[in-house]
C-alpha atoms as a PDB file:
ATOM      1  CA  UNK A   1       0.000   0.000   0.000  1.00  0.00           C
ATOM      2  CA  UNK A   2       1.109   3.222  -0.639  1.00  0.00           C
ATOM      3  CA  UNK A   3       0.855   5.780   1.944  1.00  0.00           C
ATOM      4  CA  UNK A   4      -0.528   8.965   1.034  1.00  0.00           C
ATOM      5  CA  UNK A   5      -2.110   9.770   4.211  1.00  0.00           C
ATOM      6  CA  UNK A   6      -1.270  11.425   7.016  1.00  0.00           C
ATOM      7  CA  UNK A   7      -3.733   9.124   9.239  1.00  0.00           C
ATOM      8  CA  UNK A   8      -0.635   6.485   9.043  1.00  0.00           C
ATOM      9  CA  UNK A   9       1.656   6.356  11.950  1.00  0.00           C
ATOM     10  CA  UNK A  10       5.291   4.811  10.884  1.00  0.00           C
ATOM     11  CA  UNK A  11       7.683   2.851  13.151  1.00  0.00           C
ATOM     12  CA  UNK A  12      11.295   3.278  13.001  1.00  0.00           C
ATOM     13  CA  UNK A  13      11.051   0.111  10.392  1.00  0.00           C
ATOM     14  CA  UNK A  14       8.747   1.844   8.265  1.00  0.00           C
ATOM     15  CA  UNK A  15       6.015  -0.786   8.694  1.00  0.00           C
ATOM     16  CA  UNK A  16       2.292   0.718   9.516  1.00  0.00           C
ATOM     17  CA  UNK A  17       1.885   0.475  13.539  1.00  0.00           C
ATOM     18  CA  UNK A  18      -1.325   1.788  13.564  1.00  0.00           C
ATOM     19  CA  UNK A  19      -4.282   2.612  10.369  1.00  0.00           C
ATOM     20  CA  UNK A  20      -7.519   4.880   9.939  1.00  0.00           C
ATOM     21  CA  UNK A  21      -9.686   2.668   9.848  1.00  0.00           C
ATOM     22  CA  UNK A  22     -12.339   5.306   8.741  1.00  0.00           C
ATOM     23  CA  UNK A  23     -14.810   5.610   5.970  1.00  0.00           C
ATOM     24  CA  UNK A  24     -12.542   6.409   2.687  1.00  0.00           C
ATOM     25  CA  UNK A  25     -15.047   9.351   2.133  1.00  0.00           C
ATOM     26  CA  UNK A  26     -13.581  10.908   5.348  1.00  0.00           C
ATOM     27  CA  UNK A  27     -10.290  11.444   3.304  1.00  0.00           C
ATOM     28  CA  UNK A  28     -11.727  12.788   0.596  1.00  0.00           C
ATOM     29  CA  UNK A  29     -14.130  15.357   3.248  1.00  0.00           C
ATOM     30  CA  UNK A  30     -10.405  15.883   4.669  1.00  0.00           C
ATOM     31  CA  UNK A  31      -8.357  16.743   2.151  1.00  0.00           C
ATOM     32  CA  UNK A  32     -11.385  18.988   0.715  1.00  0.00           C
ATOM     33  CA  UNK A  33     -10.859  20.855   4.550  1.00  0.00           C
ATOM     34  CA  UNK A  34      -6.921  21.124   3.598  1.00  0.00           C
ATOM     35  CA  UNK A  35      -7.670  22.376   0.649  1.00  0.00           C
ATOM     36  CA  UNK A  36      -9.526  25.071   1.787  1.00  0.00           C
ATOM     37  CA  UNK A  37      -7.640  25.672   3.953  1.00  0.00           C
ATOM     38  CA  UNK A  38      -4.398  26.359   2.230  1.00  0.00           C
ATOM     39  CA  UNK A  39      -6.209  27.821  -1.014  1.00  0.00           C
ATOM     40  CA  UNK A  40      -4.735  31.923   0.468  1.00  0.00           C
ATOM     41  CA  UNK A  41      -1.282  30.910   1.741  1.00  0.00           C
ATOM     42  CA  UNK A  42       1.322  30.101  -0.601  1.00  0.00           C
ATOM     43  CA  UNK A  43       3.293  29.573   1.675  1.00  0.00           C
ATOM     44  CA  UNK A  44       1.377  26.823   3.681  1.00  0.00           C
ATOM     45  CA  UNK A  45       0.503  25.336   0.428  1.00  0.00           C
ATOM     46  CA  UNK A  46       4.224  24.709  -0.721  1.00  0.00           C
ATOM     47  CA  UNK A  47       5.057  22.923   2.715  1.00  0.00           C
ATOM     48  CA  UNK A  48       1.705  21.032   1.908  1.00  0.00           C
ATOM     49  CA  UNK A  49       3.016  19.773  -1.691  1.00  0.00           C
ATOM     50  CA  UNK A  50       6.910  19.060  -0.391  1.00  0.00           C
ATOM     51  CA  UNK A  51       5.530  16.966   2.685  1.00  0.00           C
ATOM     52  CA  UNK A  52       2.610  14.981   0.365  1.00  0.00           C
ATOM     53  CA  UNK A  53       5.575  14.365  -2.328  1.00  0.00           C
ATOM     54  CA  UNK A  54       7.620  13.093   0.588  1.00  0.00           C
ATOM     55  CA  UNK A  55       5.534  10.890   1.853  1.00  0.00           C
ATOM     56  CA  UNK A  56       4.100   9.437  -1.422  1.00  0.00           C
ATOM     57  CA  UNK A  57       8.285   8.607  -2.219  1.00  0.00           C
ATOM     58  CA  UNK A  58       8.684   7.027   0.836  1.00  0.00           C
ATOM     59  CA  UNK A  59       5.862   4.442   1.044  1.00  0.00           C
ATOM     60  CA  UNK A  60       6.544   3.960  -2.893  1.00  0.00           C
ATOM     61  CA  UNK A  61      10.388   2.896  -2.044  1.00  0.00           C
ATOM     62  CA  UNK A  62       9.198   0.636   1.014  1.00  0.00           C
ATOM     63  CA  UNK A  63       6.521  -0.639  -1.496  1.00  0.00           C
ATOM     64  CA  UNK A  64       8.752  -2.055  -4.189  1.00  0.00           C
ATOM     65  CA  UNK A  65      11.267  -2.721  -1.956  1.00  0.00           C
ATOM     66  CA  UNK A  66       9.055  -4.761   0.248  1.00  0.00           C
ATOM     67  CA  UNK A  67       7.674  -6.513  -2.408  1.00  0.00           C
ATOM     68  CA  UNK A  68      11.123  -7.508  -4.477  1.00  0.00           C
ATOM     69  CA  UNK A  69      12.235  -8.928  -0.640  1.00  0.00           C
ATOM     70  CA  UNK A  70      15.205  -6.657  -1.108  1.00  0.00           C
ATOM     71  CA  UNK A  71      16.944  -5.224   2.110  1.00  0.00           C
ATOM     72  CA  UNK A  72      17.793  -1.297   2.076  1.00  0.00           C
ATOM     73  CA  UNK A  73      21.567  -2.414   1.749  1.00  0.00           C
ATOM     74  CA  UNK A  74      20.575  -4.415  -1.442  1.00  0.00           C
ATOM     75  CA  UNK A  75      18.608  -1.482  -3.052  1.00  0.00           C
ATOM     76  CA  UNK A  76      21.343   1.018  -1.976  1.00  0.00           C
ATOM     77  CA  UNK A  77      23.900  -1.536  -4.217  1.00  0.00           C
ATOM     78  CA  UNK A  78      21.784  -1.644  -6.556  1.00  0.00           C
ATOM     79  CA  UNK A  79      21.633   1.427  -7.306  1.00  0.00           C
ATOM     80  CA  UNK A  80      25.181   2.994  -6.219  1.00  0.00           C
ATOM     81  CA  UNK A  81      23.938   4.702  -3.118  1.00  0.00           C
ATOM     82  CA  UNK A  82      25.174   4.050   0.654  1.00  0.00           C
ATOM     83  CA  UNK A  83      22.479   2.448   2.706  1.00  0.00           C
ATOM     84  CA  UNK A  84      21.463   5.742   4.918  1.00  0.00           C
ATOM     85  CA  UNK A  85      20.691   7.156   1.692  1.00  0.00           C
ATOM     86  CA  UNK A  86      17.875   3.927   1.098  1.00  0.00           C
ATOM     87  CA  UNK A  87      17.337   4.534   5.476  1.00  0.00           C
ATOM     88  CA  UNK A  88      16.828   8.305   4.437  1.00  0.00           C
ATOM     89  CA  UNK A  89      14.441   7.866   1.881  1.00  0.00           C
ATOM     90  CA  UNK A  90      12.098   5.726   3.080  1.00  0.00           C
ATOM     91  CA  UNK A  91      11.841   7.696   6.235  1.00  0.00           C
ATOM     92  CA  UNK A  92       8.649  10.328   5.754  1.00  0.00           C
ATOM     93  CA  UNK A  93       9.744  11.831   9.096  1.00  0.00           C
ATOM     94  CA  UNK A  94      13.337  12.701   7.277  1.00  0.00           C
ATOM     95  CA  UNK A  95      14.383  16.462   6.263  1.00  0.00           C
ATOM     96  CA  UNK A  96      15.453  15.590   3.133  1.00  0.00           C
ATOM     97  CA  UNK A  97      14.162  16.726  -0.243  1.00  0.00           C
ATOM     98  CA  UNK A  98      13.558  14.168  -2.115  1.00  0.00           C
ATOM     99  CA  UNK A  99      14.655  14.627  -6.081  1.00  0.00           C
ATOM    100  CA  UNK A 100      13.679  13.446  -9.486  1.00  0.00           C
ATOM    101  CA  UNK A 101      16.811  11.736  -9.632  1.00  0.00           C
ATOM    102  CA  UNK A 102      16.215   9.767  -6.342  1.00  0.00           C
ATOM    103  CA  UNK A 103      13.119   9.245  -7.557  1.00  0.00           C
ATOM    104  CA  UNK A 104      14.123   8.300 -11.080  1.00  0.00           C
ATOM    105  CA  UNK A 105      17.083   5.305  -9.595  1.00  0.00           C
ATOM    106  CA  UNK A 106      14.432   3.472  -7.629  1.00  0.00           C
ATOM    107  CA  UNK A 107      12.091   3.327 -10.867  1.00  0.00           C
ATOM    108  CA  UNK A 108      15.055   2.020 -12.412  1.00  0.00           C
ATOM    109  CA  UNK A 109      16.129  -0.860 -10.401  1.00  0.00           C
ATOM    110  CA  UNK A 110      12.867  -1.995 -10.052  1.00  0.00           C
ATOM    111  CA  UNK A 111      12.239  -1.542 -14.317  1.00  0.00           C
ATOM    112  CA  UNK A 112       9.780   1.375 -13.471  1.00  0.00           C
ATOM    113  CA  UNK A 113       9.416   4.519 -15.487  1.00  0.00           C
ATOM    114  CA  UNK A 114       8.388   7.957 -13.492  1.00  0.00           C
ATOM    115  CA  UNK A 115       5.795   9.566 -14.403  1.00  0.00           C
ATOM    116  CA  UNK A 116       4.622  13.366 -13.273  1.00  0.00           C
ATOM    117  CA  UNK A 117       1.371  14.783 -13.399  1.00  0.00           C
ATOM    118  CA  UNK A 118       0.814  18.691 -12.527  1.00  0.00           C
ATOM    119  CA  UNK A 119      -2.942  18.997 -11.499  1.00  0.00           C
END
């Protein structure tokens, strides 16, 4: 699953410890609220965008890692990065901006393509 949610809570392992168990019509009535509410502020609504992207790349790398049964150590050789780097980015708590190119060498190793959509 990927997480694009906010109602997840992550462990240090990156494994859901706890879910909304909700209606999936409160997310929608939810992210209608944080869109209102960020509609006037710039500012509010850039922080919004960075921390959604975040997350999205981090429970997309735990995804396909998960699912290939790769450790981070074997993803990081795969693709020519040290481990922390894997750690990092699969971390949605992490202050670290994630990149196209970071992005673009996980698609790879696991024969993805990237694809962005401006809405």
């Amino acid at each position: 699953m990927i997480y694009e949610h906010k109602g997840y809570v992550m462990e240090k392992k990156y494994t859901p410890k706890k879910k909304y168990l909700g209606d999936p019509k409160d997310f929608a009535e939810l992210d209608e609220t944080i869109q209102q509410a960020i509609a006037d502020n710039d500012e509010l609504r850039f922080e919004y965008e960075k921390e959604s992207i975040n997350l999205f790349i981090a429970g997309l790398t735990f995804k396909l890692r998960s699912e290939a049964g790769l450790t981070q150590k074997q993803l990081a050789k795969k693709i020519g990065v040290p481990q922390p780097f894997i750690s990092r980015l699969e971390n949605p708590e992490s202050k670290k901006i994630s990149s196209i190119d970071s992005l673009a060498r996980v698609a790879t190793a696991f024969n993805k393509r990237v694809m962005i959509k401006i809405v």
